[in-house]
Protein backbone atom coordinates (compact mmCIF):
# COMPACT_ATOMS: atom_id res chain seq x y z
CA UNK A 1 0.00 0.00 0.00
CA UNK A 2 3.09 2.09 0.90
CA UNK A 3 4.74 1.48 -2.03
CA UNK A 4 1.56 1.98 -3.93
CA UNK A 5 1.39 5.45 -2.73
CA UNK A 6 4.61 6.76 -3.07
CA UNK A 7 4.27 5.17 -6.82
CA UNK A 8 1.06 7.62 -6.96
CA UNK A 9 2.64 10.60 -5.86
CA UNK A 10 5.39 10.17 -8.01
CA UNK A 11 3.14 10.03 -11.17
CA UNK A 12 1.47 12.84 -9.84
CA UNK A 13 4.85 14.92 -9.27
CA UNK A 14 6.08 14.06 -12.82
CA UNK A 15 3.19 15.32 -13.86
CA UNK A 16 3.20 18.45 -12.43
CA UNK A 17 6.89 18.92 -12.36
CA UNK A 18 5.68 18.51 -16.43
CA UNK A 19 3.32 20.42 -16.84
CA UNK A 20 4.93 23.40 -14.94
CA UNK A 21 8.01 22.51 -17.31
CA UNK A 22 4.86 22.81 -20.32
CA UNK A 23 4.35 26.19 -19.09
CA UNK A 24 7.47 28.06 -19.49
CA UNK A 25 8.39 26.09 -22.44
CA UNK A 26 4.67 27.53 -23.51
CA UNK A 27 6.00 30.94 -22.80
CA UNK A 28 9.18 30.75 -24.20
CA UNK A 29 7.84 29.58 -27.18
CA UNK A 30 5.28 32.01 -27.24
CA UNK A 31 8.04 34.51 -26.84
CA UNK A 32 9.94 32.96 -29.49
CA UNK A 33 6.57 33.80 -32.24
CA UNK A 34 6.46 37.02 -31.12
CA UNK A 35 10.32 37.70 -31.95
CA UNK A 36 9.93 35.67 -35.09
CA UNK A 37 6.55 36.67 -36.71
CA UNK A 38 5.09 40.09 -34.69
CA UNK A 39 1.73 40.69 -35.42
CA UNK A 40 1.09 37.37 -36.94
CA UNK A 41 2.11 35.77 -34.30
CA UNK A 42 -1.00 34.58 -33.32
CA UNK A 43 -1.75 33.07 -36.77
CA UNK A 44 1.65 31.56 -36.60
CA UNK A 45 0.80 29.66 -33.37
CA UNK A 46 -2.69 28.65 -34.54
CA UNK A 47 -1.07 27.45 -37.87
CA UNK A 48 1.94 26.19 -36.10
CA UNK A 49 4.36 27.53 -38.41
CA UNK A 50 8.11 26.70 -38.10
CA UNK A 51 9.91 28.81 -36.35
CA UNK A 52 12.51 29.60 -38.67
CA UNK A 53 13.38 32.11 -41.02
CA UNK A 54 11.08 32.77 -44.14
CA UNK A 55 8.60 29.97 -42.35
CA UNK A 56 5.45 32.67 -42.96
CA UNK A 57 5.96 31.93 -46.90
CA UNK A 58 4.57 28.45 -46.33
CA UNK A 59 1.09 30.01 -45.16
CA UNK A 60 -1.47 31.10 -48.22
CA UNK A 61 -3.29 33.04 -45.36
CA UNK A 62 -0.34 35.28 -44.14
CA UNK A 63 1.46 35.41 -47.93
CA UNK A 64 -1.95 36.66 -49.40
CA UNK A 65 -1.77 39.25 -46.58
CA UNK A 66 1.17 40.45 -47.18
CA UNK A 67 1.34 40.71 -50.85
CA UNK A 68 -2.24 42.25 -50.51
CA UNK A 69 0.32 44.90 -48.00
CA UNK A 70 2.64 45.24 -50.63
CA UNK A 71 0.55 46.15 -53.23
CA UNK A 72 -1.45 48.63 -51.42
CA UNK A 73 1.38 50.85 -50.52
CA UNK A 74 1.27 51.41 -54.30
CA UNK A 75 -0.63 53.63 -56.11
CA UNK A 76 -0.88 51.75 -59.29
CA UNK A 77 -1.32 48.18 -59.95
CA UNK A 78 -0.75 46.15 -63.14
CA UNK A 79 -4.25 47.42 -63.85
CA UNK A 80 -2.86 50.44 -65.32
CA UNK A 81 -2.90 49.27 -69.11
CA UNK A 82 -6.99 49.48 -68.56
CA UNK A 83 -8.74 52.58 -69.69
CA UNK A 84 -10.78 52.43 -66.51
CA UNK A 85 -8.34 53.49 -63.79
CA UNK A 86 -7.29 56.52 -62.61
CA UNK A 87 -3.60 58.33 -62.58
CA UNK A 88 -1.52 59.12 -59.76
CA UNK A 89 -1.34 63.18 -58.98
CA UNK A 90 1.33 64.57 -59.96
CA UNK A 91 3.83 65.71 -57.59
CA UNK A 92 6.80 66.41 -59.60
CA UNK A 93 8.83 69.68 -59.40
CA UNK A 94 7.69 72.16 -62.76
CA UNK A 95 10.35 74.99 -63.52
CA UNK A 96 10.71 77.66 -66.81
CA UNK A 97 13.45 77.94 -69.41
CA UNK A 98 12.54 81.14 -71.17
CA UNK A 99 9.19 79.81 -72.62
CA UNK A 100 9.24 76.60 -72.07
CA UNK A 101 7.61 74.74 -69.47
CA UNK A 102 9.48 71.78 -67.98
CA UNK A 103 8.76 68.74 -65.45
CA UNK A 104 9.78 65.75 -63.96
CA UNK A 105 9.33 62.67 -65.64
CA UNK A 106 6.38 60.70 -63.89
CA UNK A 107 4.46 59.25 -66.38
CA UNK A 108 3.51 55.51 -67.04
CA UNK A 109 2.58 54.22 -70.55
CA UNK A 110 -0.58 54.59 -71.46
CA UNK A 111 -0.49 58.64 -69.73
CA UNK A 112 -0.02 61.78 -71.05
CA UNK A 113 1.26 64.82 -69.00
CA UNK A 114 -1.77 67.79 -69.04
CA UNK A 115 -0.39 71.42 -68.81
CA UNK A 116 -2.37 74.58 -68.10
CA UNK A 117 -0.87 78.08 -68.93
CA UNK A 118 -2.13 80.75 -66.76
CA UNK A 119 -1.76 84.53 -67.17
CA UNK A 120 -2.95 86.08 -63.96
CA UNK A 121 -5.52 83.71 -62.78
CA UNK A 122 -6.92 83.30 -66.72
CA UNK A 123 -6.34 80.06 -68.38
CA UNK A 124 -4.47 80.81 -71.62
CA UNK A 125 -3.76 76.85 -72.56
CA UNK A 126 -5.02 72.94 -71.83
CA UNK A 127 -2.32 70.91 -73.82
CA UNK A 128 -1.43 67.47 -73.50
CA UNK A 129 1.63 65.81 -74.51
CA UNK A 130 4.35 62.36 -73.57
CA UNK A 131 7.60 64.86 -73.53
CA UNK A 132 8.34 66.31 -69.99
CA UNK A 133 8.24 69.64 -71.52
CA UNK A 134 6.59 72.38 -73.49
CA UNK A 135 7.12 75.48 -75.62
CA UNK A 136 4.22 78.30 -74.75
CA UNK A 137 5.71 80.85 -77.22
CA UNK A 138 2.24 80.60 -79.41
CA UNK A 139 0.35 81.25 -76.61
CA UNK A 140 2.30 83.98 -75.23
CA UNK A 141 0.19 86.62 -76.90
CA UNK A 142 0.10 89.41 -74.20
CA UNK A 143 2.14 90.75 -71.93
CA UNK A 144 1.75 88.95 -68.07
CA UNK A 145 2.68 87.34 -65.15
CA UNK A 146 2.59 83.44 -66.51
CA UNK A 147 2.64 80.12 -64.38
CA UNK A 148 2.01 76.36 -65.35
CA UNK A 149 1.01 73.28 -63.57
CA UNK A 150 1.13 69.65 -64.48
CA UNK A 151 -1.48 66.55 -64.09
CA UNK A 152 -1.62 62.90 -65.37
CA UNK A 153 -4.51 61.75 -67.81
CA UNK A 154 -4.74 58.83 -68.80
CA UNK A 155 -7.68 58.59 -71.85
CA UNK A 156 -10.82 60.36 -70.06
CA UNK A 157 -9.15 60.00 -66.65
CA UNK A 158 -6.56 62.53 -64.68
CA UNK A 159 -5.32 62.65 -61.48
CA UNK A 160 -5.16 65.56 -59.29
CA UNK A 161 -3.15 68.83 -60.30
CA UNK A 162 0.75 68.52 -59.20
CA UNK A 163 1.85 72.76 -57.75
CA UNK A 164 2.35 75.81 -59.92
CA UNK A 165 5.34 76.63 -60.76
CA UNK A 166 7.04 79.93 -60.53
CA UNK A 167 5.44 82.81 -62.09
CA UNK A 168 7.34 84.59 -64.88
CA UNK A 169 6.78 88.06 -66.18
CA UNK A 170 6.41 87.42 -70.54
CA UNK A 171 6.15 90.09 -73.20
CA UNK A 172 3.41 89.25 -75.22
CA UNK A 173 4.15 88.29 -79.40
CA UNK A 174 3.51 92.19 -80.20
CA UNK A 175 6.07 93.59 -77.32
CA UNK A 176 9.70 92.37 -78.97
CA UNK A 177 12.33 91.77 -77.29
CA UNK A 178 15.04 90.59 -74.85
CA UNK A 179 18.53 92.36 -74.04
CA UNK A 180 21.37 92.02 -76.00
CA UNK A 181 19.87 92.51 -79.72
CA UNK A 182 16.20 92.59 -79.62
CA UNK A 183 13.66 95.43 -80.74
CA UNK A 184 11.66 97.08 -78.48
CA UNK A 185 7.90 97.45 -77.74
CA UNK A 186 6.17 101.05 -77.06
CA UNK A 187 3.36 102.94 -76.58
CA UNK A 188 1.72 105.83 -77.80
CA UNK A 189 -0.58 106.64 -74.60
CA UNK A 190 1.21 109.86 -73.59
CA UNK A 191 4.00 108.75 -71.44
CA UNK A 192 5.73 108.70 -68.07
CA UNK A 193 6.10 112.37 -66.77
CA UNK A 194 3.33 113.89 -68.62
CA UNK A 195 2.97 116.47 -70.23
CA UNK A 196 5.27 115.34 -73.00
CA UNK A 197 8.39 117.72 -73.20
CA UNK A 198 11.16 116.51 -75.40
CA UNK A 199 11.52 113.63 -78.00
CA UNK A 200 14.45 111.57 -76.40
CA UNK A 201 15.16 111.14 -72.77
CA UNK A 202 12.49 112.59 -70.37
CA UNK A 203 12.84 113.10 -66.06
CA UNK A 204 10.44 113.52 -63.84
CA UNK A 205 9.92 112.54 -60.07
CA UNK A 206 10.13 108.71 -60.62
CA UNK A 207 12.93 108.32 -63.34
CA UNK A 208 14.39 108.29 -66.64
CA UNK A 209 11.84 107.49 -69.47
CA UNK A 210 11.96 107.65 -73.45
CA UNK A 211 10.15 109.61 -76.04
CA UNK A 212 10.33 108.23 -79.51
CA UNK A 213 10.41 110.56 -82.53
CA UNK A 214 7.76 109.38 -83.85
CA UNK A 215 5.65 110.20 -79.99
CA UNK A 216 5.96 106.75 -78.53
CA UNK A 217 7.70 105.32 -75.65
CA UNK A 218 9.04 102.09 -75.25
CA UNK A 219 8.10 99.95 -72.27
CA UNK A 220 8.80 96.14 -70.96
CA UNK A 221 11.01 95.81 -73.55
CA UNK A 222 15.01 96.69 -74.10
CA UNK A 223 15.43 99.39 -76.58
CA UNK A 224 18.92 100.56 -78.36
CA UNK A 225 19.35 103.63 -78.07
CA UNK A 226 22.82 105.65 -79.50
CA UNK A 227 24.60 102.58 -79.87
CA UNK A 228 23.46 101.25 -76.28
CA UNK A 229 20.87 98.95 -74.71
CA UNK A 230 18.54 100.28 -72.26
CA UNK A 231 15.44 98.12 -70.13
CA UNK A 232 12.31 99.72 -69.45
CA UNK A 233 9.72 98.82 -67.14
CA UNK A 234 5.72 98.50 -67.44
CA UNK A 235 5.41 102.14 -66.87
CA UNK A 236 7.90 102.82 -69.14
CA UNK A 237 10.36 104.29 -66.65
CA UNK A 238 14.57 102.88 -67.12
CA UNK A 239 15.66 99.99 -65.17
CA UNK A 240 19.16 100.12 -63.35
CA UNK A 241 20.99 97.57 -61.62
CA UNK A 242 20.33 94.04 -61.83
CA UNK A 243 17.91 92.92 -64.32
CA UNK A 244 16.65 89.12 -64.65
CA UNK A 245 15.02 89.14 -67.89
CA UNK A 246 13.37 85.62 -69.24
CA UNK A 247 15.38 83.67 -66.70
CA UNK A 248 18.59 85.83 -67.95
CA UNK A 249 20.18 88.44 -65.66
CA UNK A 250 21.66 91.46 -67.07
CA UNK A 251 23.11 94.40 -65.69
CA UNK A 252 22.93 98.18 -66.52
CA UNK A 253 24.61 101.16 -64.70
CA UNK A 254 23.63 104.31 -62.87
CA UNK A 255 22.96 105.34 -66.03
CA UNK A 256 21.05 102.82 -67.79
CA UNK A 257 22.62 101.03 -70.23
CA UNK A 258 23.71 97.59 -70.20
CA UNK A 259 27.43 96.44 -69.42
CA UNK A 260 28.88 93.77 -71.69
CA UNK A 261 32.36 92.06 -71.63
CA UNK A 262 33.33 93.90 -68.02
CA UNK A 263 32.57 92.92 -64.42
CA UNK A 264 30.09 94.95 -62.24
CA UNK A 265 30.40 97.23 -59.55
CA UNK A 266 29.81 93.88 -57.35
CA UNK A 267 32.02 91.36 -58.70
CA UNK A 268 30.81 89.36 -61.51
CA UNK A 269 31.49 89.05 -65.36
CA UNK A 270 29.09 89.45 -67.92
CA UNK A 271 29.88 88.18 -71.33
CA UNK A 272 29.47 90.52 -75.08
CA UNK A 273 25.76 89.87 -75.18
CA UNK A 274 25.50 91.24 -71.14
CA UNK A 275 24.94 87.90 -69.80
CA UNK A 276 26.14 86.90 -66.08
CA UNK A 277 28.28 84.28 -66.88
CA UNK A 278 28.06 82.09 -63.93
């Protein structure tokens, strides 16, 4: 009977001496899913996945979840060759080179960039096109403040508009001219400094302005004048100093007329044509 009970006991010590044993080898195992598999680690327990590296792969459930991850931190899909979908927005950089508009590449075949021209807050131009850039000269018709932006179509389909880009002050087709070698634009409406005094140069309390023999004045434009090129402003009135002109900087003196082939006053050359060579 003795012998009996000790035999009892020691089942039932093994036993618990086990299943305490089951317990942290439980935890530590549950640990060990955690490490190995994160959020799915419950998933990985229930499936009783191996606990090695890669061991997720061998689970439809958790690969379909992931690739279904994957693919969603895309925008586009291998759907994109279907004229049902609907481009990314455009969030490429946009900048000017004299007339022409350029962007970042961003497109995917089967798009086309969009472009809007604005003058002001009018809409001058919709065009479309695959290049990543665009010559506006046609539709430069007036003189303005002109800015750009650029969206993805795809057939009857666009995404959202990408950011302006700079604006840039144009001279219209009729208004001539850039600095070194261009005609100038002008105006018959009176003039700066009115009333008229002199044909020629004119002063009055803003500045320096010109009076055509023939009664005009030139105005956002360059004009030679005695062998020398002179800027004029909106008003008319002649620029000094620095002068960026299209993307272009120029410089003319105290008294008006543009440098070439010297350095300026602060420090930097500009070349025959009165460029700033950088």
């Amino acid at each position: 009977m003795r012998k009996a009970t000790l035999k009892m006991l020691g089942v039932l010590g093994m036993t618990a001496i086990l299943a305490i044993g089951g317990v942290f080898a439980g935890s530590a195992l549950a640990d060990a899913y955690d490490d190995q598999y994160g959020d799915a680690a419950d998933i990985a327990r229930a499936s009783g996945w191996a606990l090695e590296e890669g061991g997720w792969a061998g689970s439809n459930y958790y690969e379909n979840e992931y690739n279904y991850s994957s693919s969603s931190s895309k925008k586009r899909s291998s759907s994109s060759s279907s004229s049902s979908y609907t481009p990314d927005d455009y969030w490429g950089d946009c900048w000017w080179s004299g007339k022409t508009a350029h962007w970042d590449k961003q497109r995917e075949s089967g798009e086309k960039y969009q472009i809007q021209l604005k003058r002001g807050g009018t809409e001058v131009a919709l065009v479309k096109t695959t290049s990543t850039s665009y010559n506006f000269s046609s539709y430069i018709k007036k003189d303005g403040d002109y800015k750009f932006r650029v969206r993805l179509v795809h057939n009857n389909k666009h995404g959202s508009w990408g950011d302006y880009s700079d604006t840039k002050w144009f001279e219209g087709k009729s208004s001539g001219g850039s600095g070194g070698g261009s005609s100038s634009s002008s105006s018959s409406s009176g003039g700066p400094g009115q009333p008229q005094i002199v044909n020629g140069w004119n002063r009055d309390n803003r500045g320096w302005w010109y009076r055509n023999a023939n009664g005009t004045y030139p105005r956002n434009c360059w004009q030679m004048i005695n062998g020398k090129w002179y800027c004029f402003d909106g008003n008319g009135y002649m620029r000094t100093g620095w002068i960026n002109w299209n993307g272009v900087y120029y410089f003319c003196g105290p008294n008006g007329d543009m440098y070439t082939n010297c350095y300026t006053p602060d420090g930097y050359y500009v070349d025959g044509n009165g460029v700033w060579v950088h």
